[in-house]
N, C-alpha and C. Protein backbone atom coordinates (compact mmCIF):
# COMPACT_ATOMS: atom_id res chain seq x y z
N UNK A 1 -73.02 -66.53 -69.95
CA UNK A 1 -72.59 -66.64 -68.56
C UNK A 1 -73.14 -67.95 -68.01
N UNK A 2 -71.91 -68.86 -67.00
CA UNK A 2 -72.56 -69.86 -66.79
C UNK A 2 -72.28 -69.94 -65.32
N UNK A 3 -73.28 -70.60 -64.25
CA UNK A 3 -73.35 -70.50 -62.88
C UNK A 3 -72.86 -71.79 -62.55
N UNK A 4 -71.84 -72.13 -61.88
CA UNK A 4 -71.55 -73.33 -61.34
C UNK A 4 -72.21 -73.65 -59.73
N UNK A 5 -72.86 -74.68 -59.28
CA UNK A 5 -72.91 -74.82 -57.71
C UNK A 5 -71.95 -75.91 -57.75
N UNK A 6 -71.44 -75.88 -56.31
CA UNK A 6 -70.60 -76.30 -55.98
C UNK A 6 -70.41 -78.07 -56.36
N UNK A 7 -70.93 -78.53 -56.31
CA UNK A 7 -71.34 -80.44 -56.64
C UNK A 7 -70.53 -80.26 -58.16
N UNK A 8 -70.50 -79.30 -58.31
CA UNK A 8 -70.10 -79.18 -60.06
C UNK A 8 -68.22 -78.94 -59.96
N UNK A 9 -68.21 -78.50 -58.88
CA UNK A 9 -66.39 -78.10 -58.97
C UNK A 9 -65.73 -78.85 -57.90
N UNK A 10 -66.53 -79.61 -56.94
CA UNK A 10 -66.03 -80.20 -55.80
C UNK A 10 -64.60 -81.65 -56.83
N UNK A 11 -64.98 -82.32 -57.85
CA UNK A 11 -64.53 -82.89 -58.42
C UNK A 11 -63.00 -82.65 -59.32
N UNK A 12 -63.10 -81.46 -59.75
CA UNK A 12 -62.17 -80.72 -59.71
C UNK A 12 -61.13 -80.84 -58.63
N UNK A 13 -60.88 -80.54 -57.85
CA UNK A 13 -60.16 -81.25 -56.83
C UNK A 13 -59.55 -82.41 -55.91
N UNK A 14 -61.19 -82.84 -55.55
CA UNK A 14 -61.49 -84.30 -55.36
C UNK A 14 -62.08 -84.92 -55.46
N UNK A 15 -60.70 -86.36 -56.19
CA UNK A 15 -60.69 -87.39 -57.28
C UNK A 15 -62.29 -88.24 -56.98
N UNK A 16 -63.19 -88.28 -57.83
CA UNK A 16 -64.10 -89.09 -57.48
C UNK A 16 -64.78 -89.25 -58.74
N UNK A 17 -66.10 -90.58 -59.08
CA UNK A 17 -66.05 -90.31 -60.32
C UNK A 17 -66.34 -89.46 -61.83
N UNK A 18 -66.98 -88.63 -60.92
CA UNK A 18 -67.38 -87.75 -62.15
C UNK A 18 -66.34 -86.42 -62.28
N UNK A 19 -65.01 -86.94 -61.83
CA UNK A 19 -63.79 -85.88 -61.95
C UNK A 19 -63.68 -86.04 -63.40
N UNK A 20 -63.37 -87.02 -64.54
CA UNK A 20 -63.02 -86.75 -65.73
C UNK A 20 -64.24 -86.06 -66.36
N UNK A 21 -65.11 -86.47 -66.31
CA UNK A 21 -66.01 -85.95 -66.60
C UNK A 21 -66.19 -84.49 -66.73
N UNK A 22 -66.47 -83.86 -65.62
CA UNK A 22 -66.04 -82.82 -65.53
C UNK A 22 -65.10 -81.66 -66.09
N UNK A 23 -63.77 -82.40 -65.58
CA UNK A 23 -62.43 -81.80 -66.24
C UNK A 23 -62.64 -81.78 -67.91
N UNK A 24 -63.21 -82.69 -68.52
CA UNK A 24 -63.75 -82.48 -70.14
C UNK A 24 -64.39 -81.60 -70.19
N UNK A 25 -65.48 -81.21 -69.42
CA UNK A 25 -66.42 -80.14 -69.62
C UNK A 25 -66.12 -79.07 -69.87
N UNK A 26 -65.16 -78.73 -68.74
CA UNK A 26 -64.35 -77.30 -68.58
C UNK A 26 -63.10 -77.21 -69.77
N UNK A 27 -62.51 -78.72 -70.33
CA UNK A 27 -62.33 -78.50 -70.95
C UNK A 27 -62.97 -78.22 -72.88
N UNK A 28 -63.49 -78.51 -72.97
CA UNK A 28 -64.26 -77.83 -73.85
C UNK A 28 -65.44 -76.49 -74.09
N UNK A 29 -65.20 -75.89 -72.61
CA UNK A 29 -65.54 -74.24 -72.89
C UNK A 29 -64.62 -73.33 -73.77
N UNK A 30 -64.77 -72.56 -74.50
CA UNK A 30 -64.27 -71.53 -74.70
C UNK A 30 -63.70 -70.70 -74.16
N UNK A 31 -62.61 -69.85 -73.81
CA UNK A 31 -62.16 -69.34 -73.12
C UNK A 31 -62.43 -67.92 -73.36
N UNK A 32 -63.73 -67.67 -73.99
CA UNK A 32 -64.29 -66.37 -73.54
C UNK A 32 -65.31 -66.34 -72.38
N UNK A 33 -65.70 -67.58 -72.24
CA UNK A 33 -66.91 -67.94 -71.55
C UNK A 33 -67.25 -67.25 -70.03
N UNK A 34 -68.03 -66.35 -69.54
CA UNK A 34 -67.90 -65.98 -68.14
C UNK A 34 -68.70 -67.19 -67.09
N UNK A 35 -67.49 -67.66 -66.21
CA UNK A 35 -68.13 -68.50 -65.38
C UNK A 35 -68.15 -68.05 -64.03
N UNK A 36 -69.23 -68.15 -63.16
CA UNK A 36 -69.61 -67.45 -62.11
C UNK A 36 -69.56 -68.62 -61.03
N UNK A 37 -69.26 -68.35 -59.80
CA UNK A 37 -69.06 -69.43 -58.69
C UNK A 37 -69.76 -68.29 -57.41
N UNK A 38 -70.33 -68.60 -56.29
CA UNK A 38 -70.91 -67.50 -55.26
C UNK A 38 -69.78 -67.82 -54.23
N UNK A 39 -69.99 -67.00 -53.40
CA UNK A 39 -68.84 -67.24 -52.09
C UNK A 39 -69.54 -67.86 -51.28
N UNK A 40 -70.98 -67.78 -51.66
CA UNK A 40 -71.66 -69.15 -50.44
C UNK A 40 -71.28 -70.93 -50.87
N UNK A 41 -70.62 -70.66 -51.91
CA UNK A 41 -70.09 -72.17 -52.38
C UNK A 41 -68.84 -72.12 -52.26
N UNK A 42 -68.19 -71.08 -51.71
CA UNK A 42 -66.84 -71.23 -50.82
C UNK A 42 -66.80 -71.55 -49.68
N UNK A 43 -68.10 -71.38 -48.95
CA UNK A 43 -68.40 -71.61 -47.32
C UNK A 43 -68.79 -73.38 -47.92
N UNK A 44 -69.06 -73.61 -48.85
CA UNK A 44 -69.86 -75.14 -49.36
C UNK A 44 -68.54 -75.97 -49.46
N UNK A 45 -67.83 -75.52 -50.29
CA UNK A 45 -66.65 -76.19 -50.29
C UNK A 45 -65.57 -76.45 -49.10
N UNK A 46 -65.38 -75.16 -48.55
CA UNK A 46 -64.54 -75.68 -47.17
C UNK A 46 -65.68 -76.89 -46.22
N UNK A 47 -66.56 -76.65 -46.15
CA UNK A 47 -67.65 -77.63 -45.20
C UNK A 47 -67.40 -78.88 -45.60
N UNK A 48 -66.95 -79.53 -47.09
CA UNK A 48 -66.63 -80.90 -47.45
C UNK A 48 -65.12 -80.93 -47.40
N UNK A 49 -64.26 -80.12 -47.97
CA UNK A 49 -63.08 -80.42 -47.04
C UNK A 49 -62.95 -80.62 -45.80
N UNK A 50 -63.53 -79.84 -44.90
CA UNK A 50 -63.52 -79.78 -42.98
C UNK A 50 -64.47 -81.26 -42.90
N UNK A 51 -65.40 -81.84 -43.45
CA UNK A 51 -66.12 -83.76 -43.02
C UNK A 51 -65.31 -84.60 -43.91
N UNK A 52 -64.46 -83.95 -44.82
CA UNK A 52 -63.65 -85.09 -45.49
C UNK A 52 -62.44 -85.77 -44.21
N UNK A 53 -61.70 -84.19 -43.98
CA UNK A 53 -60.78 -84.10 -42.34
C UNK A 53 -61.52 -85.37 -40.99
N UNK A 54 -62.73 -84.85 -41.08
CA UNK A 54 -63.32 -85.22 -39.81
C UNK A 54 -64.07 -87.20 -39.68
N UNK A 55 -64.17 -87.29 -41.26
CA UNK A 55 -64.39 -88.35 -41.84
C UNK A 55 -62.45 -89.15 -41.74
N UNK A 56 -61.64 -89.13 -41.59
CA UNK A 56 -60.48 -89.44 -41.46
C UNK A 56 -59.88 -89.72 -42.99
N UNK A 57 -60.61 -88.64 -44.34
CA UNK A 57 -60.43 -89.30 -45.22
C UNK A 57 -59.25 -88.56 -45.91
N UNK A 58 -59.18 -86.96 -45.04
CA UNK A 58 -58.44 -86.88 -45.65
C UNK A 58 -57.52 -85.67 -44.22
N UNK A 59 -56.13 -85.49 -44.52
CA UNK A 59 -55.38 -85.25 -43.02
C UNK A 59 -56.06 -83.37 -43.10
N UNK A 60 -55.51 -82.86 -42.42
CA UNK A 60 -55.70 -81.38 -41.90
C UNK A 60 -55.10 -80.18 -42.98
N UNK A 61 -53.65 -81.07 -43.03
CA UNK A 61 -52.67 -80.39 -44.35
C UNK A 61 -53.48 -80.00 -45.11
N UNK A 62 -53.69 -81.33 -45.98
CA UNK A 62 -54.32 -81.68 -46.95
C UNK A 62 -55.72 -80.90 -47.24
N UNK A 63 -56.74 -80.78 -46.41
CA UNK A 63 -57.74 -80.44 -46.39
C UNK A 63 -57.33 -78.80 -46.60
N UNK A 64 -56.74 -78.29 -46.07
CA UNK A 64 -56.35 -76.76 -45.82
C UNK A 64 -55.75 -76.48 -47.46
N UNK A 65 -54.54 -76.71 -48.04
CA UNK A 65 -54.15 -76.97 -49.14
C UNK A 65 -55.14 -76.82 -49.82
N UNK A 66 -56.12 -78.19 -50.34
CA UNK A 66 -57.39 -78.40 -50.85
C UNK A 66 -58.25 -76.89 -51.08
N UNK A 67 -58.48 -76.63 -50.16
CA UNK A 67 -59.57 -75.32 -50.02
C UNK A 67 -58.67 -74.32 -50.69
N UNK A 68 -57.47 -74.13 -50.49
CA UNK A 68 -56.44 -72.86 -50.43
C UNK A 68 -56.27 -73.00 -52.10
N UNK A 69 -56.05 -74.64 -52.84
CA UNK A 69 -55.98 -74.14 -54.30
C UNK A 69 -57.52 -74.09 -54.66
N UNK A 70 -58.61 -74.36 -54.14
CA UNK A 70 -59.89 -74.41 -54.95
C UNK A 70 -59.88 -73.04 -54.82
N UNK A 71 -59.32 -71.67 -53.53
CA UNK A 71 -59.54 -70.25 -53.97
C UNK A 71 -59.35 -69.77 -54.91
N UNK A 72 -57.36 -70.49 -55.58
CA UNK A 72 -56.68 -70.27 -56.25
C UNK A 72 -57.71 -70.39 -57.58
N UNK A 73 -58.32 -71.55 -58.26
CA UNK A 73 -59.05 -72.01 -59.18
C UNK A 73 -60.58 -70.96 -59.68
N UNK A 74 -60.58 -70.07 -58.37
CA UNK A 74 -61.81 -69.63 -58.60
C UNK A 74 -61.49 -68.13 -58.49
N UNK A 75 -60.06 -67.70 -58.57
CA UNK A 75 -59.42 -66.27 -58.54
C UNK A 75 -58.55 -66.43 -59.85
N UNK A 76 -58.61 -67.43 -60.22
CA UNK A 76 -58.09 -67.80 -61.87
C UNK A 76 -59.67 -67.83 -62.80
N UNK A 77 -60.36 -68.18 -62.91
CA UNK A 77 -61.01 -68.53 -63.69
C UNK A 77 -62.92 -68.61 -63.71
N UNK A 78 -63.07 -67.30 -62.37
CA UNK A 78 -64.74 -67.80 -62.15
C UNK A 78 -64.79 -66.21 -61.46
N UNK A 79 -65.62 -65.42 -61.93
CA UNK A 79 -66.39 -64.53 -61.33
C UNK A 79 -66.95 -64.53 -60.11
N UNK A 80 -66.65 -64.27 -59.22
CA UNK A 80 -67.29 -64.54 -57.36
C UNK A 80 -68.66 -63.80 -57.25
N UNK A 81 -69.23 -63.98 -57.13
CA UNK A 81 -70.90 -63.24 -56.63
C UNK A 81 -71.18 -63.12 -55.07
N UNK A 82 -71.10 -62.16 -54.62
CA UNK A 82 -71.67 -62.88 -52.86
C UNK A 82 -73.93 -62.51 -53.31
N UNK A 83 -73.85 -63.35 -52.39
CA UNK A 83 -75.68 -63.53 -52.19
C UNK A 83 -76.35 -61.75 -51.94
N UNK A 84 -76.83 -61.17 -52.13
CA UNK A 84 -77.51 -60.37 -52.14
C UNK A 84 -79.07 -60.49 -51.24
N UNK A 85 -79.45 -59.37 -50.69
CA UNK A 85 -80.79 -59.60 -50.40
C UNK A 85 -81.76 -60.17 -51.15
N UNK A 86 -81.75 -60.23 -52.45
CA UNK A 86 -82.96 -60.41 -53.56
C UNK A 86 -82.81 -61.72 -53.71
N UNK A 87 -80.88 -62.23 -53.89
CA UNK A 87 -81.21 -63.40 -54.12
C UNK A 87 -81.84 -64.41 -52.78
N UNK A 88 -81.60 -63.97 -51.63
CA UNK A 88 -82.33 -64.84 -50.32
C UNK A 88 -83.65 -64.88 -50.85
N UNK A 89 -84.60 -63.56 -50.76
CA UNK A 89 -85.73 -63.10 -51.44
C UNK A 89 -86.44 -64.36 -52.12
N UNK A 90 -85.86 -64.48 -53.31
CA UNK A 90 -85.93 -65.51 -54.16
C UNK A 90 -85.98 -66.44 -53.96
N UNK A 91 -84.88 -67.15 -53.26
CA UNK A 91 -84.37 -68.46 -52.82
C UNK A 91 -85.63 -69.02 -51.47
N UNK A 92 -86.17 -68.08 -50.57
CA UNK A 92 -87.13 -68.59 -49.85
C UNK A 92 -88.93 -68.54 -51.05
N UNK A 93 -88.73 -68.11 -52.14
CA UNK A 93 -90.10 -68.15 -53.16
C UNK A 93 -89.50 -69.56 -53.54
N UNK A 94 -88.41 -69.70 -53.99
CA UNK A 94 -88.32 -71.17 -54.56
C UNK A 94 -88.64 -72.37 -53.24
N UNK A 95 -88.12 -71.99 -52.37
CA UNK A 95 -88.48 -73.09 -51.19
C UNK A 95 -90.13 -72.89 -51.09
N UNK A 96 -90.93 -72.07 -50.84
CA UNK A 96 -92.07 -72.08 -50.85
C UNK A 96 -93.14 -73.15 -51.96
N UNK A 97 -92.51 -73.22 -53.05
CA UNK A 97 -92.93 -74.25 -53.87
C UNK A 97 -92.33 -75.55 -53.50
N UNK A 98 -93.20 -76.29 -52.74
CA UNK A 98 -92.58 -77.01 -51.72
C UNK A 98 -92.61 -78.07 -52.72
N UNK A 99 -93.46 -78.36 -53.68
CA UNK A 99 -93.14 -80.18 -54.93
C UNK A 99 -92.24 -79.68 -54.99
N UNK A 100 -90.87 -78.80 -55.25
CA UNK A 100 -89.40 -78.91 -55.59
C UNK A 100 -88.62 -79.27 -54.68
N UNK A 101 -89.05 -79.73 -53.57
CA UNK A 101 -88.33 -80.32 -52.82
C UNK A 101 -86.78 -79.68 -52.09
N UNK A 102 -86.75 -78.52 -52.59
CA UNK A 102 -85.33 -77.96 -52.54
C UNK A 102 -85.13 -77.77 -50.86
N UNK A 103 -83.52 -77.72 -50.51
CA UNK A 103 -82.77 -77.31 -49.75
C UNK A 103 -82.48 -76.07 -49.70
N UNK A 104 -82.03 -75.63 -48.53
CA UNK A 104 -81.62 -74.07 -48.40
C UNK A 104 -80.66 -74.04 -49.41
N UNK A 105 -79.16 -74.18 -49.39
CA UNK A 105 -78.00 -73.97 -50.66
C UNK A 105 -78.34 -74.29 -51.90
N UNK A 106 -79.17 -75.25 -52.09
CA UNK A 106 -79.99 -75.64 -53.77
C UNK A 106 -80.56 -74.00 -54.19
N UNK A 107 -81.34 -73.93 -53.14
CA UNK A 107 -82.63 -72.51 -53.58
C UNK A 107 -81.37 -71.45 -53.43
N UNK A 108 -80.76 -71.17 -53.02
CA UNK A 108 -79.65 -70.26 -52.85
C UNK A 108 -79.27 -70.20 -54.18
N UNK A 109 -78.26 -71.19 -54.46
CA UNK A 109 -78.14 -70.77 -56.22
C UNK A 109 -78.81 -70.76 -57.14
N UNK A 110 -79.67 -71.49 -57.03
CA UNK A 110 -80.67 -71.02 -58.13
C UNK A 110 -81.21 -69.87 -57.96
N UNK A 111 -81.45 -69.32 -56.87
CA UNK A 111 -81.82 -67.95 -57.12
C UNK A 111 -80.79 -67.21 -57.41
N UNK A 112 -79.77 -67.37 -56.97
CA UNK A 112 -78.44 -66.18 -57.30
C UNK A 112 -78.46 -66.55 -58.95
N UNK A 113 -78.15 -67.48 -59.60
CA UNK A 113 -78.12 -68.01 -60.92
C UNK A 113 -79.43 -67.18 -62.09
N UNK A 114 -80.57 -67.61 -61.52
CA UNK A 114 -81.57 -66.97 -61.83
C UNK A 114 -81.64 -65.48 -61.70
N UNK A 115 -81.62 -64.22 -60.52
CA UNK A 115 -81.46 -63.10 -60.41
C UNK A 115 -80.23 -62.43 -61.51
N UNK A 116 -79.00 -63.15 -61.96
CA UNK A 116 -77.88 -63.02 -62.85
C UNK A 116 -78.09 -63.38 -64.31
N UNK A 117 -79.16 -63.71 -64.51
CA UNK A 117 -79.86 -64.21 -65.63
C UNK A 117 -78.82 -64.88 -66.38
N UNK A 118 -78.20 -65.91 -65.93
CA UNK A 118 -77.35 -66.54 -66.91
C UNK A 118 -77.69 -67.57 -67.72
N UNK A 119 -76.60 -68.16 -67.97
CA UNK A 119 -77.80 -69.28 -70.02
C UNK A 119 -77.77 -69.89 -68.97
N UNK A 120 -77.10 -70.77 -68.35
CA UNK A 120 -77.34 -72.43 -67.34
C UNK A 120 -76.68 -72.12 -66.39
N UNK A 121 -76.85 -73.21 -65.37
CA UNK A 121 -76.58 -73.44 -64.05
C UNK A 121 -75.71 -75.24 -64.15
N UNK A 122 -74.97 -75.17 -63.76
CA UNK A 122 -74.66 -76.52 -63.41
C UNK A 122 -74.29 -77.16 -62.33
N UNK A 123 -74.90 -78.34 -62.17
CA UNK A 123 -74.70 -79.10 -61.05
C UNK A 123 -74.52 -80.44 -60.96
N UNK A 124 -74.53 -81.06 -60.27
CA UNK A 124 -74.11 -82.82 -60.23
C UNK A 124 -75.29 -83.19 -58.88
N UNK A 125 -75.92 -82.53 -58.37
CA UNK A 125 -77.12 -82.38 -57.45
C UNK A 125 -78.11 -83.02 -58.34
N UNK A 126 -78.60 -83.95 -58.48
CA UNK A 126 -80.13 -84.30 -58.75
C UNK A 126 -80.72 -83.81 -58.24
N UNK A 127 -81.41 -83.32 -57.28
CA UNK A 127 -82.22 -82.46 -56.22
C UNK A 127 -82.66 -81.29 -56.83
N UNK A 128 -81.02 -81.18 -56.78
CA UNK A 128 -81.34 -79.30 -57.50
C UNK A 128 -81.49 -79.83 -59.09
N UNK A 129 -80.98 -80.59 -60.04
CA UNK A 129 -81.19 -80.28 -61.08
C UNK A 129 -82.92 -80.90 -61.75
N UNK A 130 -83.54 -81.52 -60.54
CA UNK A 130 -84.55 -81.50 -60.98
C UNK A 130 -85.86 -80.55 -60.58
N UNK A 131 -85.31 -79.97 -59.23
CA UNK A 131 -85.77 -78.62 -58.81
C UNK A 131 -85.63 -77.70 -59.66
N UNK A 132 -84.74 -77.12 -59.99
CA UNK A 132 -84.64 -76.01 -61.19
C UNK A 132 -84.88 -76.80 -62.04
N UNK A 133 -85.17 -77.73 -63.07
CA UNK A 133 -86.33 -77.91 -64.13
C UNK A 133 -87.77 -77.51 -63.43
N UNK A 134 -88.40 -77.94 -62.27
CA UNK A 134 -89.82 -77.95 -62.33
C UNK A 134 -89.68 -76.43 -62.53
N UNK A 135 -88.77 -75.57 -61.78
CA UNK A 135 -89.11 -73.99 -62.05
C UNK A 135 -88.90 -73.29 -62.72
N UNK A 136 -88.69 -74.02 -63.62
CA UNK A 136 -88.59 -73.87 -65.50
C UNK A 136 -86.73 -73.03 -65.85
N UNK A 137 -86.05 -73.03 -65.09
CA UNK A 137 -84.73 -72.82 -65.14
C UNK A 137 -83.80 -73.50 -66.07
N UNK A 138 -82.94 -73.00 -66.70
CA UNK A 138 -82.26 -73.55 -67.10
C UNK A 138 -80.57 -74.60 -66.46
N UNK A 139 -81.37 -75.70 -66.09
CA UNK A 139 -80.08 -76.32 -65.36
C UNK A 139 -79.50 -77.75 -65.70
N UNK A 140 -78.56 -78.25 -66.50
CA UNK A 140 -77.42 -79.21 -66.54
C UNK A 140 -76.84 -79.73 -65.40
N UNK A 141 -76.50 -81.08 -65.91
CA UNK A 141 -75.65 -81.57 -65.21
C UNK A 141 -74.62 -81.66 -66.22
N UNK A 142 -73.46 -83.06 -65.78
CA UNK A 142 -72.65 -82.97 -66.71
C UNK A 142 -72.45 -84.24 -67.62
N UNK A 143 -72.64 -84.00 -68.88
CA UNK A 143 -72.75 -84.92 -69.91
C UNK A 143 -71.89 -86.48 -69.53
């Protein structure tokens, strides 16, 4: 089982450079593989569509569309998790170890990721991917 945060699928959609990248990745999973996405990285993802809009980068349509196939992408192909009490739980023990430097949504998945005991976590976050190393987690970026 593998945990995506959002920095990891935002590319998927929109074009930027670590879109091929990416798109290789996913393409070379297996298609038994269970991949897990949270619905707090559905609230993550509309938030960069809605400053992409507000940034003039990208129109209203567009932005709406955007979000509407990333549901599509993640009702095709990713297990939804919503956050649980334990994983908050968690996610404020990881913020408490304050050398990790983490953010609220960083500590969020890693704890949801962590509580789900899955093999890796992936992200395109330096933050988080060097936060979840100090807390001995298993977390990737992308090759």
């Amino acid at each position: 089982m593998r945990y995506f945060d959002t920095s990891f699928l935002v590319p998927l959609l929109i074009p930027e450079p670590k879109t091929t990248p990416v798109e290789k990745f996913f393409e070379s999973l297996s298609e038994d593989e269970t991949l897990v996405f949270s619905s707090w990285g559905q609230l993550e993802f509309a938030s960069v569509a809605a400053r992409l809009f507000r940034m003039g980068e990208m129109s209203a349509s567009d932005a709406q569309a955007c979000i509407e196939q990333f549901n599509r992408v993640l009702t095709q192909s990713f297990r939804l998790h919503a956050p649980s009490s334990e994983d908050f739980r968690k996610a404020r023990a990881f913020i408490a170890k304050f050398q990790t430097k983490l953010r609220t949504g960083d500590a969020l998945h890693l704890a949801m990721a962590d509580n789900l005991e899955v093999m890796t976590t992936h992200t395109l976050d330096s933050g988080m991917l060097e936060a979840g190393k100090q807390l001995g987690l298993s977390v990737e970026g992308c090759p």
